[in-house]
C-alpha atoms as a PDB file:
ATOM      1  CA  UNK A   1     -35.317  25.295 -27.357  1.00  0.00           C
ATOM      2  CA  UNK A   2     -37.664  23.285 -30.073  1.00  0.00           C
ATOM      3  CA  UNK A   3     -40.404  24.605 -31.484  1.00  0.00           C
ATOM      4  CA  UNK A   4     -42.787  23.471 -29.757  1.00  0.00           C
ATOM      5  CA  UNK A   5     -41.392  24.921 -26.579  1.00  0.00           C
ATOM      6  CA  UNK A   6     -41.303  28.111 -28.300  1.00  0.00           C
ATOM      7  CA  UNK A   7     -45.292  27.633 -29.468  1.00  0.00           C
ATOM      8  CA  UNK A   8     -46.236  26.858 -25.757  1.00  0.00           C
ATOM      9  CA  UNK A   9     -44.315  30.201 -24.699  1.00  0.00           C
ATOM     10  CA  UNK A  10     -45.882  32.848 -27.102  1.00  0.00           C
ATOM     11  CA  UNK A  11     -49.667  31.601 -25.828  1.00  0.00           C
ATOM     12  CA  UNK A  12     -48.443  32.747 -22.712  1.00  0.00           C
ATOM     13  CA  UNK A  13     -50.057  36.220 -21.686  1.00  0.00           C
ATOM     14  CA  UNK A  14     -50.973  36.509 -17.931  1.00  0.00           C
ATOM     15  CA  UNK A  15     -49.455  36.769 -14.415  1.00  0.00           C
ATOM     16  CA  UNK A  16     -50.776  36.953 -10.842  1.00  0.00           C
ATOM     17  CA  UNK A  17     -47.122  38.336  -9.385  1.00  0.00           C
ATOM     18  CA  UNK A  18     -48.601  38.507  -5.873  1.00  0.00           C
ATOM     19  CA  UNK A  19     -48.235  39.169  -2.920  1.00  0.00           C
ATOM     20  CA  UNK A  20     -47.463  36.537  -0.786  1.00  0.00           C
ATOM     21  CA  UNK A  21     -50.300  35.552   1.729  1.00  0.00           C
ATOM     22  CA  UNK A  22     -52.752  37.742  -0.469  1.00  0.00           C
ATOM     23  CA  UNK A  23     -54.929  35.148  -1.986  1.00  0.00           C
ATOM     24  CA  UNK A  24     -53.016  34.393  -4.697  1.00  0.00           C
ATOM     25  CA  UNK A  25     -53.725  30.360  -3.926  1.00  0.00           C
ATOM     26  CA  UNK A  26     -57.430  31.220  -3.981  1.00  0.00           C
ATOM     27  CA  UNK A  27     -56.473  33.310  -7.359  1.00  0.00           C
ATOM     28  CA  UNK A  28     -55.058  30.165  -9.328  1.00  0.00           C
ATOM     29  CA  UNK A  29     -57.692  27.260  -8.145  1.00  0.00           C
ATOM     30  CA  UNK A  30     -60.393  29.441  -9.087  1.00  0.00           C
ATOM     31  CA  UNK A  31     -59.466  30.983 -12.727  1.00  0.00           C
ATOM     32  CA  UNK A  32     -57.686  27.477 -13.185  1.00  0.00           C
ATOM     33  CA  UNK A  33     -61.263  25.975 -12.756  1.00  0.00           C
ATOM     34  CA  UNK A  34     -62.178  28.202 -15.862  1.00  0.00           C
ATOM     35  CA  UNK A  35     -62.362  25.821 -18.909  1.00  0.00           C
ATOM     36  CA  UNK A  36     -60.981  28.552 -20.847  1.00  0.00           C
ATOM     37  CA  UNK A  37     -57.989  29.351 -18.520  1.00  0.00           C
ATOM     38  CA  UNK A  38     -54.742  27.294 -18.884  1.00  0.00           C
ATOM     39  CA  UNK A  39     -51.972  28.046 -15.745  1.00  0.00           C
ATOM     40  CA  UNK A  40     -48.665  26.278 -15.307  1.00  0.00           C
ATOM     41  CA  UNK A  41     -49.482  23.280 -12.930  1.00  0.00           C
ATOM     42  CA  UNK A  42     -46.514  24.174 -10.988  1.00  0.00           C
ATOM     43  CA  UNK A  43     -48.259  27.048  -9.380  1.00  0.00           C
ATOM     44  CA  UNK A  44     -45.248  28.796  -8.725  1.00  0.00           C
ATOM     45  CA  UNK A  45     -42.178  28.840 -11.103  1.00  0.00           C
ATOM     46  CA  UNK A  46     -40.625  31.766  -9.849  1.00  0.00           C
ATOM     47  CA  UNK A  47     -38.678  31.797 -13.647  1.00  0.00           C
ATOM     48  CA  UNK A  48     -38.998  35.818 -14.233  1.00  0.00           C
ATOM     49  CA  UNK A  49     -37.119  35.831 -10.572  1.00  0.00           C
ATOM     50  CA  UNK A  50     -34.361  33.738 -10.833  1.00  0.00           C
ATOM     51  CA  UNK A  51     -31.779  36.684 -11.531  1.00  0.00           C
ATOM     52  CA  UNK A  52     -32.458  37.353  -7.194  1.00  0.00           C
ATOM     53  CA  UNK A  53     -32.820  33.431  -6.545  1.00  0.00           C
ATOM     54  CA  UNK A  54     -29.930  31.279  -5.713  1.00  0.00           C
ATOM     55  CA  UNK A  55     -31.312  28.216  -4.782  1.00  0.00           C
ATOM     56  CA  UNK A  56     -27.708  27.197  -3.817  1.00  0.00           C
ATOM     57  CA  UNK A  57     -28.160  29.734  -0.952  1.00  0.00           C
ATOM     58  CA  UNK A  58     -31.223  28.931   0.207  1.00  0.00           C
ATOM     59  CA  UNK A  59     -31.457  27.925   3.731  1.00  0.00           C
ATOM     60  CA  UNK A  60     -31.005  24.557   5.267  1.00  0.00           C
ATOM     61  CA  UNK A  61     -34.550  24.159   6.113  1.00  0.00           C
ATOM     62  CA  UNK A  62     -35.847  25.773   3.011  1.00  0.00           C
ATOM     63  CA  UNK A  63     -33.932  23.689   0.720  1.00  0.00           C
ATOM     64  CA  UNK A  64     -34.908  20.363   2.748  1.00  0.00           C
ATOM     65  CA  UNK A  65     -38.677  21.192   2.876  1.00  0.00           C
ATOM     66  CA  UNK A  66     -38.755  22.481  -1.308  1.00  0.00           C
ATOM     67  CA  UNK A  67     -38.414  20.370  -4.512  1.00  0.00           C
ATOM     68  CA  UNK A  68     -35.515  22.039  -5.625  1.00  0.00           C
ATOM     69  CA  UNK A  69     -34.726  19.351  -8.617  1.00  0.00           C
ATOM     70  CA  UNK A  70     -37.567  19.417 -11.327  1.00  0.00           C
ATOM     71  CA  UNK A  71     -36.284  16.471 -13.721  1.00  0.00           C
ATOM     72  CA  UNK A  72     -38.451  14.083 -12.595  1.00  0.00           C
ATOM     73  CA  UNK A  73     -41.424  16.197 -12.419  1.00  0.00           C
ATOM     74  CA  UNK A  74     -40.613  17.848 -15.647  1.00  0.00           C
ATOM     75  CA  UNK A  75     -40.497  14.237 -17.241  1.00  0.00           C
ATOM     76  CA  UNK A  76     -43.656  13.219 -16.370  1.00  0.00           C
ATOM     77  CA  UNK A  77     -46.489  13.012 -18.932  1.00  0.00           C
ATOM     78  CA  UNK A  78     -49.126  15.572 -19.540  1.00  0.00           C
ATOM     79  CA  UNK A  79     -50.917  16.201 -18.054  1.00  0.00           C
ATOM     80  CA  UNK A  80     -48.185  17.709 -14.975  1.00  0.00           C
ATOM     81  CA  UNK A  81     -49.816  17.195 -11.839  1.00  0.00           C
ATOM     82  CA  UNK A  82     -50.372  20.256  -9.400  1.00  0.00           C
ATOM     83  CA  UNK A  83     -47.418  21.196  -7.620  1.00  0.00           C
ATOM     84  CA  UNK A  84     -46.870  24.723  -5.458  1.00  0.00           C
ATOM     85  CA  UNK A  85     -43.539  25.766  -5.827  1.00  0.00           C
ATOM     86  CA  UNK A  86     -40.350  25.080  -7.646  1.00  0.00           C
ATOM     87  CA  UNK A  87     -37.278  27.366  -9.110  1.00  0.00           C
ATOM     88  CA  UNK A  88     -37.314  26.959 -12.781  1.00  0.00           C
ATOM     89  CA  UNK A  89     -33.970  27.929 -14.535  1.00  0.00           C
ATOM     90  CA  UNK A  90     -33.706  27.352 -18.368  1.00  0.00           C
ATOM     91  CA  UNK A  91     -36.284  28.223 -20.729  1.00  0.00           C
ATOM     92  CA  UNK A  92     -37.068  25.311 -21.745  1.00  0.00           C
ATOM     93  CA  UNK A  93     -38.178  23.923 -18.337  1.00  0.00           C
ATOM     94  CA  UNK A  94     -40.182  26.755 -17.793  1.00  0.00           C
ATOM     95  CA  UNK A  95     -41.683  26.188 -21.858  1.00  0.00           C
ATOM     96  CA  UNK A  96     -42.697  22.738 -20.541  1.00  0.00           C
ATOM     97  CA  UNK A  97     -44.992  24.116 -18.135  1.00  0.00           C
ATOM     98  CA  UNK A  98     -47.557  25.336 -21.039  1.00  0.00           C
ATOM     99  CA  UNK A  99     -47.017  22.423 -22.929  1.00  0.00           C
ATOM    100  CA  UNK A 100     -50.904  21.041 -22.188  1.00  0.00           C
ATOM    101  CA  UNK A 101     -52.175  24.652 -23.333  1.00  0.00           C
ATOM    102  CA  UNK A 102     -54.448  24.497 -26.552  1.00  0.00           C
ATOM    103  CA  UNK A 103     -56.060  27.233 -28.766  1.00  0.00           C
ATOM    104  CA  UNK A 104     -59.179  26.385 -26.551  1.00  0.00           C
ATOM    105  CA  UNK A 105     -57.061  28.385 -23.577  1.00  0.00           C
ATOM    106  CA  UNK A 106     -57.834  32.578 -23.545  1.00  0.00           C
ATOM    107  CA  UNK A 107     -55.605  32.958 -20.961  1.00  0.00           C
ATOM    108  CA  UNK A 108     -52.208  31.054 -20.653  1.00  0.00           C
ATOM    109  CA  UNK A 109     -49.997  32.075 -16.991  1.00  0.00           C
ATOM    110  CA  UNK A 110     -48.918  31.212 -13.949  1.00  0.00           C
ATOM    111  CA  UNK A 111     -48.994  33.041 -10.134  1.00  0.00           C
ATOM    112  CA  UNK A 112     -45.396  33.495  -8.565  1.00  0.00           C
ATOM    113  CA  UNK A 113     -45.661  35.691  -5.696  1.00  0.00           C
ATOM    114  CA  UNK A 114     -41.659  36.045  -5.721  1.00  0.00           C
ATOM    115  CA  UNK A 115     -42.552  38.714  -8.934  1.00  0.00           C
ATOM    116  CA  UNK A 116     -43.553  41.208  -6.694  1.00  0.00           C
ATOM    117  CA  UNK A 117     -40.783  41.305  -4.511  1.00  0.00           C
ATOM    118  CA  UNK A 118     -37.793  40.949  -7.231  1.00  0.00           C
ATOM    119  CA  UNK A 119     -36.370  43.702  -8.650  1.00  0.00           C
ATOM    120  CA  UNK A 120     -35.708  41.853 -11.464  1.00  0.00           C
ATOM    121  CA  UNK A 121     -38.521  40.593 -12.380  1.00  0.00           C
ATOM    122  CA  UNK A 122     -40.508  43.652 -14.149  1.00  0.00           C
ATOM    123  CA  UNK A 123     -38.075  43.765 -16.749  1.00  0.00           C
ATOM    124  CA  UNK A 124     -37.355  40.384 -17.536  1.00  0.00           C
ATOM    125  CA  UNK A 125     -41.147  39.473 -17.734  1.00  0.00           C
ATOM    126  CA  UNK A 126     -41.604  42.342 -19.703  1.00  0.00           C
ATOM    127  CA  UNK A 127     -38.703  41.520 -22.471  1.00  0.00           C
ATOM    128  CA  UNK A 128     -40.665  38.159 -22.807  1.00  0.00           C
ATOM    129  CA  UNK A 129     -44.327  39.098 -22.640  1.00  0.00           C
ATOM    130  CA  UNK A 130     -44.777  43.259 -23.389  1.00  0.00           C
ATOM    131  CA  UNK A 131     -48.652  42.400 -24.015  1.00  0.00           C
ATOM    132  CA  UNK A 132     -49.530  40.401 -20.600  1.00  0.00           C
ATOM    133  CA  UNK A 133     -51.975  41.359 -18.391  1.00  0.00           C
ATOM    134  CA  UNK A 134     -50.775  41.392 -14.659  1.00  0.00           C
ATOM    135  CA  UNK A 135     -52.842  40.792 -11.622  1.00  0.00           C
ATOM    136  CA  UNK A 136     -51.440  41.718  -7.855  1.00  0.00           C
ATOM    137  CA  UNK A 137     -53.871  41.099  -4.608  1.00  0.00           C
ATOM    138  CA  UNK A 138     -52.874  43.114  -1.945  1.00  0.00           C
ATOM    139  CA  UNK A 139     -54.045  42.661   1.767  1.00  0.00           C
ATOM    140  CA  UNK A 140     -53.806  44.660   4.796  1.00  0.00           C
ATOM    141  CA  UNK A 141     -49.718  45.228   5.226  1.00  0.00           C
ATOM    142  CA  UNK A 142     -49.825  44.023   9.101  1.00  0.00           C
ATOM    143  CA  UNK A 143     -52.315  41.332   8.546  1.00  0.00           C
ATOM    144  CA  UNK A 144     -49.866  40.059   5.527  1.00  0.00           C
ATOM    145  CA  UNK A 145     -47.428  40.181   8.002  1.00  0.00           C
ATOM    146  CA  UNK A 146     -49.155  37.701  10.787  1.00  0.00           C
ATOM    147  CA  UNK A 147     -50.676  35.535   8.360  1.00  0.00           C
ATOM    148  CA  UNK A 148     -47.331  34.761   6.896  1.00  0.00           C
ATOM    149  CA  UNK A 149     -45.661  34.251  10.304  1.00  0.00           C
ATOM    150  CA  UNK A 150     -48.456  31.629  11.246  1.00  0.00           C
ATOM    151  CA  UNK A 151     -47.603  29.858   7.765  1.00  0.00           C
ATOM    152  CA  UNK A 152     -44.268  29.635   8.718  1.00  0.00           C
ATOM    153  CA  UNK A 153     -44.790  28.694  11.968  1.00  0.00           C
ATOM    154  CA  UNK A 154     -47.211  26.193  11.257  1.00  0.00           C
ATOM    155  CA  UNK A 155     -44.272  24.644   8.855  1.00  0.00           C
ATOM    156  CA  UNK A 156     -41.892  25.106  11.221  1.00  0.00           C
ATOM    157  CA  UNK A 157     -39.924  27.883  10.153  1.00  0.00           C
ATOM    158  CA  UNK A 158     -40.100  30.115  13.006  1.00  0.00           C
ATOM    159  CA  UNK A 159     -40.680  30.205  16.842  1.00  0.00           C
ATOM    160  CA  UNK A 160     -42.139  33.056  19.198  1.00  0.00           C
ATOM    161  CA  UNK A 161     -44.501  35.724  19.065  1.00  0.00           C
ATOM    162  CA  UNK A 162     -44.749  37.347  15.676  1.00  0.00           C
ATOM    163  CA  UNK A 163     -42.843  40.646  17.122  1.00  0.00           C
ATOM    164  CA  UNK A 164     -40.220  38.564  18.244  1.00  0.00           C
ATOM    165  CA  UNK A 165     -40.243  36.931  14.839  1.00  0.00           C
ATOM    166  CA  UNK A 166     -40.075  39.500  12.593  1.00  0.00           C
ATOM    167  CA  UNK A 167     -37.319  41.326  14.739  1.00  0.00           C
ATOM    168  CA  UNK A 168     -35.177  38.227  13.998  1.00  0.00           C
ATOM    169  CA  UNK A 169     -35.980  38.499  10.785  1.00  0.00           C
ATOM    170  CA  UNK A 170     -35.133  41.982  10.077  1.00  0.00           C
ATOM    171  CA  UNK A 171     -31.514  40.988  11.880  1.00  0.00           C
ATOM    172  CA  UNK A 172     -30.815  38.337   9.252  1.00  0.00           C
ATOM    173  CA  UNK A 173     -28.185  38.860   8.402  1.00  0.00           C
ATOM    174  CA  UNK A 174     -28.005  37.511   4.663  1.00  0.00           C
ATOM    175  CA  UNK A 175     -31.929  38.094   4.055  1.00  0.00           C
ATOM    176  CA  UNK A 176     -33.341  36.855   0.429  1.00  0.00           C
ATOM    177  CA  UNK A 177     -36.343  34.718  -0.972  1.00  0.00           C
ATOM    178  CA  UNK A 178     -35.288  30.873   0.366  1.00  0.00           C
ATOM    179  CA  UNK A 179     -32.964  32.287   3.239  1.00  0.00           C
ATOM    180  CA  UNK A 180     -35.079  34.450   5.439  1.00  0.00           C
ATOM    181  CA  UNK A 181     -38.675  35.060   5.681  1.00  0.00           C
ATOM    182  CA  UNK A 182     -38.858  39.170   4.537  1.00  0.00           C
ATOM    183  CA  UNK A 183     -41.960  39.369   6.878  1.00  0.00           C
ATOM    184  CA  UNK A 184     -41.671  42.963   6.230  1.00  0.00           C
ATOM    185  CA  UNK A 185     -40.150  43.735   3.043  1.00  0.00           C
ATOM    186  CA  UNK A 186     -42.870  41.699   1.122  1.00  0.00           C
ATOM    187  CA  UNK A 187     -45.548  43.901   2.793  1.00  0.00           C
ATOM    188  CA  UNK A 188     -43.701  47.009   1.167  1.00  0.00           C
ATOM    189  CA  UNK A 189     -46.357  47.056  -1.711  1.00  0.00           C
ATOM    190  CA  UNK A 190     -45.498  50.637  -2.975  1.00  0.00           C
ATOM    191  CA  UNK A 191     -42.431  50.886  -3.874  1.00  0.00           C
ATOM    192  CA  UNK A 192     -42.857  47.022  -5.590  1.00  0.00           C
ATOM    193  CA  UNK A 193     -46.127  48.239  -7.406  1.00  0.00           C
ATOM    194  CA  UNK A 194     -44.408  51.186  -8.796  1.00  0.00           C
ATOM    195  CA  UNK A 195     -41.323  49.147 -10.494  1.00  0.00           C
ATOM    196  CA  UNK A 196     -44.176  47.021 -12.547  1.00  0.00           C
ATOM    197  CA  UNK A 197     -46.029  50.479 -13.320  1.00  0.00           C
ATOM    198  CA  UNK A 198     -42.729  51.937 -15.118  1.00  0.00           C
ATOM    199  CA  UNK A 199     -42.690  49.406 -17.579  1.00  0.00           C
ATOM    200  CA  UNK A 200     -46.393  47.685 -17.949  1.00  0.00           C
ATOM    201  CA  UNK A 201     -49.765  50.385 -18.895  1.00  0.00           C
ATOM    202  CA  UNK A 202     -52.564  50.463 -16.232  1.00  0.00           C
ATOM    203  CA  UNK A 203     -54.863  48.875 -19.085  1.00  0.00           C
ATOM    204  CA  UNK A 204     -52.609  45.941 -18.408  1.00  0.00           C
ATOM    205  CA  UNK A 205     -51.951  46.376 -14.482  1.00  0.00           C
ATOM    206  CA  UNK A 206     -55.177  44.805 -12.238  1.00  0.00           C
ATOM    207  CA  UNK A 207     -54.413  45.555  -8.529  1.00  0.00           C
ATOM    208  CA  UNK A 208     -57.156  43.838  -6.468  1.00  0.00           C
ATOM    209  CA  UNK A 209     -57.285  45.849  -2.971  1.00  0.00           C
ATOM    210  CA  UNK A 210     -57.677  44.029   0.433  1.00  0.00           C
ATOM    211  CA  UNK A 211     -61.135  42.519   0.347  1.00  0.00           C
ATOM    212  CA  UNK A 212     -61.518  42.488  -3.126  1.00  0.00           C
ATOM    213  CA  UNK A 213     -61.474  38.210  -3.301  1.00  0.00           C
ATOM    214  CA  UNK A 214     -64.319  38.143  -1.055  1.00  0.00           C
ATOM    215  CA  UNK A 215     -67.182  40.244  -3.108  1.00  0.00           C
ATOM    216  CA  UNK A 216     -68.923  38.080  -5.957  1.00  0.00           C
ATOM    217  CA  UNK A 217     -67.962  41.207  -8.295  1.00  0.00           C
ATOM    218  CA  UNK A 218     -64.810  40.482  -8.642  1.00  0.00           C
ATOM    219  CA  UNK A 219     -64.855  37.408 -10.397  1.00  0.00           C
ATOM    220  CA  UNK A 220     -67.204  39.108 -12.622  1.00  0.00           C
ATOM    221  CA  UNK A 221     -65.151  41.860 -13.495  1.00  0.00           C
ATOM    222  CA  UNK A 222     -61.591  39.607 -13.928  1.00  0.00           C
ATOM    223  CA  UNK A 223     -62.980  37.173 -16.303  1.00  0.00           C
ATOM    224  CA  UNK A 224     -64.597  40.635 -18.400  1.00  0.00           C
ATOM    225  CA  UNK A 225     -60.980  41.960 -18.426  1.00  0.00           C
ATOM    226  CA  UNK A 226     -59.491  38.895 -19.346  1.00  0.00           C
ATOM    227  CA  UNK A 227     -61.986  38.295 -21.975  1.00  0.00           C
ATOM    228  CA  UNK A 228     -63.562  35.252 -20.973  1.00  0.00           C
ATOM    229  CA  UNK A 229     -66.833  34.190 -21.116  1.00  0.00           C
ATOM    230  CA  UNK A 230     -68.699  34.449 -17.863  1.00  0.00           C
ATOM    231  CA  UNK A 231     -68.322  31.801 -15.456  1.00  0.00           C
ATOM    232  CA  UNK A 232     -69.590  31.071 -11.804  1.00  0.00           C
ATOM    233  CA  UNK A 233     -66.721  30.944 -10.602  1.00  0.00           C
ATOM    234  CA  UNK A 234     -67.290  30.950  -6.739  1.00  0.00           C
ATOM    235  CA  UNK A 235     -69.232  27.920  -6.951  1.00  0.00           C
ATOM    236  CA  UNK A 236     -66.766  25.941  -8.601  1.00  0.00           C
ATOM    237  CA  UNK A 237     -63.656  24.004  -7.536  1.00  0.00           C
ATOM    238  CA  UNK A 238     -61.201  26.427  -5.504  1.00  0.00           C
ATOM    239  CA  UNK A 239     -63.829  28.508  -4.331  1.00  0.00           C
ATOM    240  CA  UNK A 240     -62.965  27.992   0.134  1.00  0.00           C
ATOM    241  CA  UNK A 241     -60.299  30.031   1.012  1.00  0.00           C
ATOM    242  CA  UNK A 242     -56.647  28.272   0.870  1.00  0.00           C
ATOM    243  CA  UNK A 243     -53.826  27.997   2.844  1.00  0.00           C
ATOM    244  CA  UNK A 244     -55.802  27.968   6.075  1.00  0.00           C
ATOM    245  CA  UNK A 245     -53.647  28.792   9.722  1.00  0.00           C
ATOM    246  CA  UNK A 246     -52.938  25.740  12.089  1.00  0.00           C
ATOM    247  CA  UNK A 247     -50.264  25.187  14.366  1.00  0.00           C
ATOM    248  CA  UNK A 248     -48.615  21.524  15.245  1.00  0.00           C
ATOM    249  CA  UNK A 249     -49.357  20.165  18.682  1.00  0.00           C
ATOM    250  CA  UNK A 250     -45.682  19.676  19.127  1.00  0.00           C
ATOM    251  CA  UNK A 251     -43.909  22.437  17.873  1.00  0.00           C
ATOM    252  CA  UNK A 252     -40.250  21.981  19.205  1.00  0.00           C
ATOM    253  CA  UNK A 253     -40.390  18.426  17.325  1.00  0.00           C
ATOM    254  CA  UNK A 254     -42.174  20.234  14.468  1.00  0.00           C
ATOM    255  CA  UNK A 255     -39.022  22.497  13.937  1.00  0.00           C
ATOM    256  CA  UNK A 256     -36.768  19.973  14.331  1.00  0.00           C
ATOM    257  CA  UNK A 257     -37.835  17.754  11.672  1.00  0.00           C
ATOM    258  CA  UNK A 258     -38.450  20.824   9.177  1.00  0.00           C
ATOM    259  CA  UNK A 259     -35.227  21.686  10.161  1.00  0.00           C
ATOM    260  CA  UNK A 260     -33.356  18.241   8.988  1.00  0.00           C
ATOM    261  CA  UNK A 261     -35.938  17.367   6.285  1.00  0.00           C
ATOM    262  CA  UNK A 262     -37.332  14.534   8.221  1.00  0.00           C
ATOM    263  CA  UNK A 263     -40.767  15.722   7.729  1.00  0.00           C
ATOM    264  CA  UNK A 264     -40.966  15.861   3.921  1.00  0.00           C
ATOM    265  CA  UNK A 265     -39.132  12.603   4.168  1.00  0.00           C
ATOM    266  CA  UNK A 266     -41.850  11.124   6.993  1.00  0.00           C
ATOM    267  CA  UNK A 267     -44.398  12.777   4.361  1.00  0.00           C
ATOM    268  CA  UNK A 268     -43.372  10.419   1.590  1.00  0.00           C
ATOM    269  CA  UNK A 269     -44.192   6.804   3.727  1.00  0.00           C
ATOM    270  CA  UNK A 270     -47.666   8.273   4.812  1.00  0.00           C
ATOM    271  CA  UNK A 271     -49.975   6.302   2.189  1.00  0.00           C
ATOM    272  CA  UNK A 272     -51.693   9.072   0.278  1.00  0.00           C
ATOM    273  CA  UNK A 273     -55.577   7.567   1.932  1.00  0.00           C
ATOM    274  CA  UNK A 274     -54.216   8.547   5.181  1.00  0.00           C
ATOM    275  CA  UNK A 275     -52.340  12.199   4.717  1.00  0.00           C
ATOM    276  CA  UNK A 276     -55.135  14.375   4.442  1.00  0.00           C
ATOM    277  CA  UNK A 277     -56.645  12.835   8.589  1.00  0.00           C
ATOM    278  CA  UNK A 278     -52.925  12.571   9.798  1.00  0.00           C
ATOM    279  CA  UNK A 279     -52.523  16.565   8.738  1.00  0.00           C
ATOM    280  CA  UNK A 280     -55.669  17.157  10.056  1.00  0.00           C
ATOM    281  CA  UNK A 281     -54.518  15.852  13.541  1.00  0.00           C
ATOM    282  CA  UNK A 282     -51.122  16.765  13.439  1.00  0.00           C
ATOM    283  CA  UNK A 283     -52.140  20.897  12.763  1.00  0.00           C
ATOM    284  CA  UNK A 284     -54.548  21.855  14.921  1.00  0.00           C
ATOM    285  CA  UNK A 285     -56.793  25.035  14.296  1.00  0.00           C
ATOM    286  CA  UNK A 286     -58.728  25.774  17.278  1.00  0.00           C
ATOM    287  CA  UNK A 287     -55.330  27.362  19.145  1.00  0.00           C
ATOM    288  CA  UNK A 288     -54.071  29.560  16.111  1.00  0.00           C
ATOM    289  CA  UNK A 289     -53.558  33.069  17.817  1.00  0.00           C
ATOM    290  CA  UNK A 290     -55.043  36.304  16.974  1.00  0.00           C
ATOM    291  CA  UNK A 291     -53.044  39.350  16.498  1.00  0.00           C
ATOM    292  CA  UNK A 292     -53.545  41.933  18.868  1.00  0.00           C
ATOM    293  CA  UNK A 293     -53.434  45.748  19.205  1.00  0.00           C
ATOM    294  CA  UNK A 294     -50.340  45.913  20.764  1.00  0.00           C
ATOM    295  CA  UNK A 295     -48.699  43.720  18.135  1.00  0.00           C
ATOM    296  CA  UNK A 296     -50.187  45.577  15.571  1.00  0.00           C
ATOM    297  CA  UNK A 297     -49.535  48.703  16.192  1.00  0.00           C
ATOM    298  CA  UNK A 298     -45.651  47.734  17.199  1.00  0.00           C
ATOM    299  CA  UNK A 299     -45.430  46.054  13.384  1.00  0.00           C
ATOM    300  CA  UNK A 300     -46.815  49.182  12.127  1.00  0.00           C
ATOM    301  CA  UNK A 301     -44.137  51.158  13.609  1.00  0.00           C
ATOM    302  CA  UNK A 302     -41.521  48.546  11.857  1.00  0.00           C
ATOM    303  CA  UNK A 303     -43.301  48.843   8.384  1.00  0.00           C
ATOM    304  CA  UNK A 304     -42.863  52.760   8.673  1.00  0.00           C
ATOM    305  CA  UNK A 305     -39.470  52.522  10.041  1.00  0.00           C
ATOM    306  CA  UNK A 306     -38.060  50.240   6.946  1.00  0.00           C
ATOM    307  CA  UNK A 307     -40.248  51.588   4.872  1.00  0.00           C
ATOM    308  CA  UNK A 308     -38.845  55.270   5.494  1.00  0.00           C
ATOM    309  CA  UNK A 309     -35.145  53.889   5.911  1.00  0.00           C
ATOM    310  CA  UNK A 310     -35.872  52.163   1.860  1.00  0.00           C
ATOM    311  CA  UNK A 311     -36.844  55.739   0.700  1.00  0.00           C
ATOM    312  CA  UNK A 312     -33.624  57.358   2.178  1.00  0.00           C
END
């Protein structure tokens, strides 16, 4: 790797690791929006993780809906443009993601929720960075749960209730990151928050509880321990919630072209003018369901049961 690649690496000190469907969109567009905050434009790298990624493996779908080859965008000249998710490999891919950092930048990172999950990932982050501070949202376990399944319903990923979902998830029966969805196993917080806690100090460990995102405070109190200067940050860009639920208005064809890759293909002819009304018909909003009692308290009973089956 040149030098410069190893420069743009040793400015790097900060993570958001997680967890999925906890914010962590809402996270990056608003400390990103801080002039003093520089994160990887490819939101989520997913380098620290690769050791339990095989992108080889990944699922049909998965691999047809996900930018899986990075040369292109890696080529491009700074500054990168946005981009949510890819599965950075060498080190000097990943090094090329901090390239457009400057001495102006307090905080250098990036937000891959796959951290949390990997057992991997403590350790290799920590070999690299020993001295970065580490951020993890965490959200209701159950409502994690539902508002992933509606994400990957809405995307085509999944069919049925959300019982019925994550039962046929839990009988995968080669489940990983890119081949199944781990509805549960990425609301196992505990046992994930503990393998970070072995190896990184609580001065350098902020867990943001569920609820935390919404209360002014907390913006306040990140940018203190981060050691920026104070910012407005709900007022700027990034402040709405991301991510938002919708469902398509044809489902069956949804999964079907998310299942041959027609849709990101269909995606590419839309003129960019048009995409943003076109999404806005083709996911619809005002028929997302809700989750209800007797679905939550039967995924409670499924956390507990794998949960309790981990610790045996």
């Amino acid at each position: 790797m040149s030098t410069q690649g190893q420069d743009a690496l040793k400015r790097v000190n900060f993570f958001v690791i997680g967890a999925a469907k906890c914010g962590t969109t809402t996270l990056y567009a608003r400390l990103n929006a801080h002039p003093e905050v520089f994160l990887s434009p490819l939101k989520e790298p997913n380098y620290y993780s690769r050791a339990d990624l095989d992108p080889a493996r990944f699922s049909k779908a998965f691999k047809t809906n996900t930018k899986l080859d990075l040369t292109g965008y890696l080529a491009q000249p700074d500054p990168l443009p946005e981009m949510q998710v890819g599965f950075v490999q060498s080190e000097a891919d990943y090094a090329r993601l901090f390239s457009g950092a400057t001495d102006a930048h307090r905080v250098v990172g990036e937000c891959s929720t796959s951290y949390l999950w990997s057992p991997s990932a403590p350790e290799a982050l920590h070999a690299a960075h020993p001295e970065a501070k580490i951020v993890v949202a965490l959200r209701d376990p159950v409502e994690r749960i539902f508002s992933h399944y509606l994400m990957a319903r809405k995307y085509g990923f999944v069919k049925g209730s959300v019982v019925e979902a994550v039962k046929a998830d839990l009988a995968h029966p080669d489940p990983s990151w890119g081949r199944s969805e781990l509805f549960v196993e990425l609301s196992l917080f505990e046992a994930q928050i503990a393998r970070w806690r072995a190896l990184f100090p609580d001065s350098q460990l902020r867990i943001l509880q569920p609820g935390a995102l919404r209360r002014d405070e907390t913006w306040h109190d990140l940018q203190a321990w981060l050691g920026l200067t104070p910012r407005d940050l709900i007022d700027g860009p990034g402040s709405g919630d991301a991510n938002t639920a919708g469902l398509s208005r044809f489902e069956g064809l949804n999964r079907w072209l998310t299942s041959t890759g027609l849709k990101q293909a269909l995606g590419r002819l839309v003129p960019s003018g048009l995409k943003s009304s076109l999404l806005g018909w083709y996911y619809r909003s005002d028929e997302v369901p809700t989750l209800t009692d007797a679905e939550r308290a039967e995924l409670t009973a499924l956390l507990a049961e794998v949960s309790a089956a981990r610790q045996d």
